[in-house]
C-alpha atoms as a PDB file:
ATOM      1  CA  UNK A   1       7.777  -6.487   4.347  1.00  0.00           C
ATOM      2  CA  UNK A   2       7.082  -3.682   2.003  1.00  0.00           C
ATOM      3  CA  UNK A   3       3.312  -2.046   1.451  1.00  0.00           C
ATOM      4  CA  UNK A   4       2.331   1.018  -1.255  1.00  0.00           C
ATOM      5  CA  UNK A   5       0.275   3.406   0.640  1.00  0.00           C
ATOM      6  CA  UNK A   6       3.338  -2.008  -0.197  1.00  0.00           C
ATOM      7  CA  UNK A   7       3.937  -5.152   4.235  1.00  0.00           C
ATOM      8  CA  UNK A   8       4.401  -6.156   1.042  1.00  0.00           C
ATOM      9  CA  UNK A   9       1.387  -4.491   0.203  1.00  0.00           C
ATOM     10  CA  UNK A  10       0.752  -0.629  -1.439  1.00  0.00           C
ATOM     11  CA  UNK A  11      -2.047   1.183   0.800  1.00  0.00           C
ATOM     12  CA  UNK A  12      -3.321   3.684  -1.807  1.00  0.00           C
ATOM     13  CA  UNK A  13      -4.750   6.679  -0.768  1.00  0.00           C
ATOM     14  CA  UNK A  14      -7.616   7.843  -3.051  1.00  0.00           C
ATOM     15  CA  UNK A  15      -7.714  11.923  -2.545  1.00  0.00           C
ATOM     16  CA  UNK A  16      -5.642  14.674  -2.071  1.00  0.00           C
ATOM     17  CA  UNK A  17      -2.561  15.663   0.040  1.00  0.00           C
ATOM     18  CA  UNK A  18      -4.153  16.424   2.814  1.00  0.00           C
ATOM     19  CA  UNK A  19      -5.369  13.592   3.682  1.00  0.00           C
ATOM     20  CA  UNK A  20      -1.914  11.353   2.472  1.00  0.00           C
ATOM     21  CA  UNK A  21      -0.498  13.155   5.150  1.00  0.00           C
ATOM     22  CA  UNK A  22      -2.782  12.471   7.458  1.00  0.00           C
ATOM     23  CA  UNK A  23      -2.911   8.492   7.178  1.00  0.00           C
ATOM     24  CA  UNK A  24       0.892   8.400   6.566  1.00  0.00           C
ATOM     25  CA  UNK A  25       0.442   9.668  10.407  1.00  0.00           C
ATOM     26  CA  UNK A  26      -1.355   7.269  10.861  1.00  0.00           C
ATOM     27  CA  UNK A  27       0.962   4.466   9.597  1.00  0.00           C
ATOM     28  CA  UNK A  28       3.876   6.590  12.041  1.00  0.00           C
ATOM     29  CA  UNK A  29       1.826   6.404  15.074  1.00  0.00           C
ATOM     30  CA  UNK A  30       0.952   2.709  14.586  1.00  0.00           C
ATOM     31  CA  UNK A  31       4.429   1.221  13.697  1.00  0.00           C
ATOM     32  CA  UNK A  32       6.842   4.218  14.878  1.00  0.00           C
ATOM     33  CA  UNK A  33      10.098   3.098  13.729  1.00  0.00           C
ATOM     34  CA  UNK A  34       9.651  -0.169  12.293  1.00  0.00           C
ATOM     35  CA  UNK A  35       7.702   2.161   8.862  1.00  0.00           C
ATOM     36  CA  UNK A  36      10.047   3.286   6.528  1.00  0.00           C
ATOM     37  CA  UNK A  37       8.744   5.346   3.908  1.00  0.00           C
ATOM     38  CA  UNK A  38      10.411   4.508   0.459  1.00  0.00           C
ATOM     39  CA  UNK A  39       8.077   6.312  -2.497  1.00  0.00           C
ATOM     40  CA  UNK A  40       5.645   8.689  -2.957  1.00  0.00           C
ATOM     41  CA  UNK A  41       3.636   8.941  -6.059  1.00  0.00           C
ATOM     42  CA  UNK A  42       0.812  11.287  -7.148  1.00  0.00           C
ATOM     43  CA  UNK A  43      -1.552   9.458  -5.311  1.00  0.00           C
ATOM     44  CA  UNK A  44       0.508   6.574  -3.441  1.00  0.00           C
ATOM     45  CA  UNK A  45       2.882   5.927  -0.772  1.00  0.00           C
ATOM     46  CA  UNK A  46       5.318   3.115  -0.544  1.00  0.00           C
ATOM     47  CA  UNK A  47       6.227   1.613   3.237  1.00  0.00           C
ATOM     48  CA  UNK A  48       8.625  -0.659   3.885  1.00  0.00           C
ATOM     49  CA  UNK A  49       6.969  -2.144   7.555  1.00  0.00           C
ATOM     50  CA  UNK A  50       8.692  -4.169  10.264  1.00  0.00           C
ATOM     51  CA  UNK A  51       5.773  -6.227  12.163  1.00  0.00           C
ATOM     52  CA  UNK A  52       4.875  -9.913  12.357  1.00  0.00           C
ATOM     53  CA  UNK A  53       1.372  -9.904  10.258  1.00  0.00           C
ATOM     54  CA  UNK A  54       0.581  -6.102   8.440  1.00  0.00           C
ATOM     55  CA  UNK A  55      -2.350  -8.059   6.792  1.00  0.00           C
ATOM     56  CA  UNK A  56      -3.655  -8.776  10.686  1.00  0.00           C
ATOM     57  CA  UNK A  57      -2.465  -5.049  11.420  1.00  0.00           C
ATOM     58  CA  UNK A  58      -4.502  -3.454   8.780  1.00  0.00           C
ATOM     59  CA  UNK A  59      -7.377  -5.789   9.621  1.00  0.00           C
ATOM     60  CA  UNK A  60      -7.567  -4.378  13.406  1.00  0.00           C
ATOM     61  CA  UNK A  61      -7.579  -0.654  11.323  1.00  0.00           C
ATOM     62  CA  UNK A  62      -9.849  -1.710   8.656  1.00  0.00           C
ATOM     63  CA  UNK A  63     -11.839   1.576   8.621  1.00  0.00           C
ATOM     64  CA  UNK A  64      -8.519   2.966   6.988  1.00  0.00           C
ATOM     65  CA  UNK A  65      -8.685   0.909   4.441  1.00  0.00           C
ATOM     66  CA  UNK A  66     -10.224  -0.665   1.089  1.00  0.00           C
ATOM     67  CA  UNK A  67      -9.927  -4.413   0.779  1.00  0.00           C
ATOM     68  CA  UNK A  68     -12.135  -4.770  -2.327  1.00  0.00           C
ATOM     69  CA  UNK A  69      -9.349  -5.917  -4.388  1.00  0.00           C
ATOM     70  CA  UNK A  70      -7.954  -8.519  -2.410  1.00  0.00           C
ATOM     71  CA  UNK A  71      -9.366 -12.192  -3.761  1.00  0.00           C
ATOM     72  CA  UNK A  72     -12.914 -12.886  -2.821  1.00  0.00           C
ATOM     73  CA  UNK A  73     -11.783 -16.052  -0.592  1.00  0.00           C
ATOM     74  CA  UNK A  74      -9.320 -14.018   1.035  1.00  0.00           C
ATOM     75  CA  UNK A  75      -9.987 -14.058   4.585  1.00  0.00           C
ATOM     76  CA  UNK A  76      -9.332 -10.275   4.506  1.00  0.00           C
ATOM     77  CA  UNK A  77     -11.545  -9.834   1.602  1.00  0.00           C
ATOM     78  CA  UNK A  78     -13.825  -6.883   2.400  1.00  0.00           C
ATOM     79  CA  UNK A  79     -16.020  -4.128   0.088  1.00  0.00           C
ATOM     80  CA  UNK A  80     -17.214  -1.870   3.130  1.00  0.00           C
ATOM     81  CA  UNK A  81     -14.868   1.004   2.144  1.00  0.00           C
ATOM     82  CA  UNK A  82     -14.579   0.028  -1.483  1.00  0.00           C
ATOM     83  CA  UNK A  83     -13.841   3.531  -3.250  1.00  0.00           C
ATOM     84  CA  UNK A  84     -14.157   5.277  -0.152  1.00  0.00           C
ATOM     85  CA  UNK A  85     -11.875   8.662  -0.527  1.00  0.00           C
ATOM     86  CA  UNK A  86      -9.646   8.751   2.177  1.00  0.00           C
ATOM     87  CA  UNK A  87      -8.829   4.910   2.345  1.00  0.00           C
ATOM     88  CA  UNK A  88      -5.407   3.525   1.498  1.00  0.00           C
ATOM     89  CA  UNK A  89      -5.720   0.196  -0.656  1.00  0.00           C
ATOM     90  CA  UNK A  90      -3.486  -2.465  -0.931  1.00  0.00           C
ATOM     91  CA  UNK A  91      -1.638  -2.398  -4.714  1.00  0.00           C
ATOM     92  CA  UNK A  92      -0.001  -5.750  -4.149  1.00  0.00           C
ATOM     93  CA  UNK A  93      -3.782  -6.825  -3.534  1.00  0.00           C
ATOM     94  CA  UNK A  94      -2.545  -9.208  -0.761  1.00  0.00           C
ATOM     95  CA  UNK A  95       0.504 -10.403  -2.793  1.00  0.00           C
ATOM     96  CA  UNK A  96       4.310  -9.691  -0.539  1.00  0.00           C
ATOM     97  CA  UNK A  97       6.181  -7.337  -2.865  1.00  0.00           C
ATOM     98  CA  UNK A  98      10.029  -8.960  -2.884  1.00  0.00           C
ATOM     99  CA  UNK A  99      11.447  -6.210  -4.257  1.00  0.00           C
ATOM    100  CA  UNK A 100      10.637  -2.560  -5.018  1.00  0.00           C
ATOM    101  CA  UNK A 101      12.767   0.251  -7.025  1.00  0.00           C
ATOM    102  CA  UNK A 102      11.404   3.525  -7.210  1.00  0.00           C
ATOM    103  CA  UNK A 103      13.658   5.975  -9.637  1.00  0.00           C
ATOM    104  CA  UNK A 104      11.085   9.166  -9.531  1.00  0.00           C
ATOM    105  CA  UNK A 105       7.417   9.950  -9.589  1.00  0.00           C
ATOM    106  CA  UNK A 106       5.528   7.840 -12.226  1.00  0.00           C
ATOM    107  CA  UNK A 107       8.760   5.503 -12.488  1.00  0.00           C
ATOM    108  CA  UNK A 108       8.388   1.865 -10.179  1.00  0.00           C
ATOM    109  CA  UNK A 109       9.183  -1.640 -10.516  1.00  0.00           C
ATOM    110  CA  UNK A 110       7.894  -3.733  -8.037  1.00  0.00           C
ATOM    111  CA  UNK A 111       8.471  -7.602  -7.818  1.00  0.00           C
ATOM    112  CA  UNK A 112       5.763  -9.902  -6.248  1.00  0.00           C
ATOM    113  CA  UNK A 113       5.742 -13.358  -4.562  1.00  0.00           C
ATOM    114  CA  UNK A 114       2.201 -14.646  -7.011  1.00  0.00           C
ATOM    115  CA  UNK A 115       4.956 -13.434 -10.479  1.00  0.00           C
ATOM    116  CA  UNK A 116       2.410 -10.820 -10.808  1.00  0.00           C
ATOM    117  CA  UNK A 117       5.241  -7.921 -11.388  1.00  0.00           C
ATOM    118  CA  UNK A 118       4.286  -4.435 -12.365  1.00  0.00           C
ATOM    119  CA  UNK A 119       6.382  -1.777 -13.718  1.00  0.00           C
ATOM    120  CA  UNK A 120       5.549   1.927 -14.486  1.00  0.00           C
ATOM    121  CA  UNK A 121       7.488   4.221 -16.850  1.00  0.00           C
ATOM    122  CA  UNK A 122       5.094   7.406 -17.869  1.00  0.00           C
ATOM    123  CA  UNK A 123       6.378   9.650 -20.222  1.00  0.00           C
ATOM    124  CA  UNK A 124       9.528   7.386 -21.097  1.00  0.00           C
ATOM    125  CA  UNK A 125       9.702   6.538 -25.237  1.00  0.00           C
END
């Protein structure tokens, strides 16, 4: 499963440096080496995560995370931390990501199971 910090998911971390590299300690110390970290952006990280539910996982953590864009019926669904700086949130918004490229900051493809693909290519004419 992938998650952007995508179990198929993208934790986003809302702040500075710091503090990415203190919840991508966080993601170490809770999956040690079933996390792989694939991407970094200016303000995300992308994990590819070995477990059997992430969604479960993060649900157990949720104080390190914002849920408020996950669907409103989504059993996971959850504004406590919504905008809260420090919090990863989930990209994918729930969604697995099947596939993921990552050529360079600012330059991603990612592929989701709901068809909702994204693609980023700043500064490319």
């Amino acid at each position: 499963m992938l998650a952007d910090a995508s179990v198929n998911s993208w934790p986003t971390a809302a702040n500075s440096r710091p503090t990415v590299s203190r919840r991508f300690g966080h993601f170490l110390t809770l999956y040690r080496d079933t996390a792989k970290l694939l991407f970094t952006d200016t303000d995300s990280l992308t994990y590819e995560i070995e477990t059997e539910d992430v969604y479960e996982d993060f649900q157990k953590n949720k104080d390190k995370f914002d849920n408020s864009n996950y669907p409103q019926n989504s059993k996971f669904y959850d504004e406590t931390n919504k905008k809260v700086i420090g919090t990863f949130k989930d990209k994918a918004a729930g969604a697995l990501i099947k596939e993921f490229i990552g050529l360079r900051s600012k330059m991603y493809s990612s592929m989701k199971d709901n068809d909702d693909n994204s693609k980023t290519a700043k500064g490319i004419k």
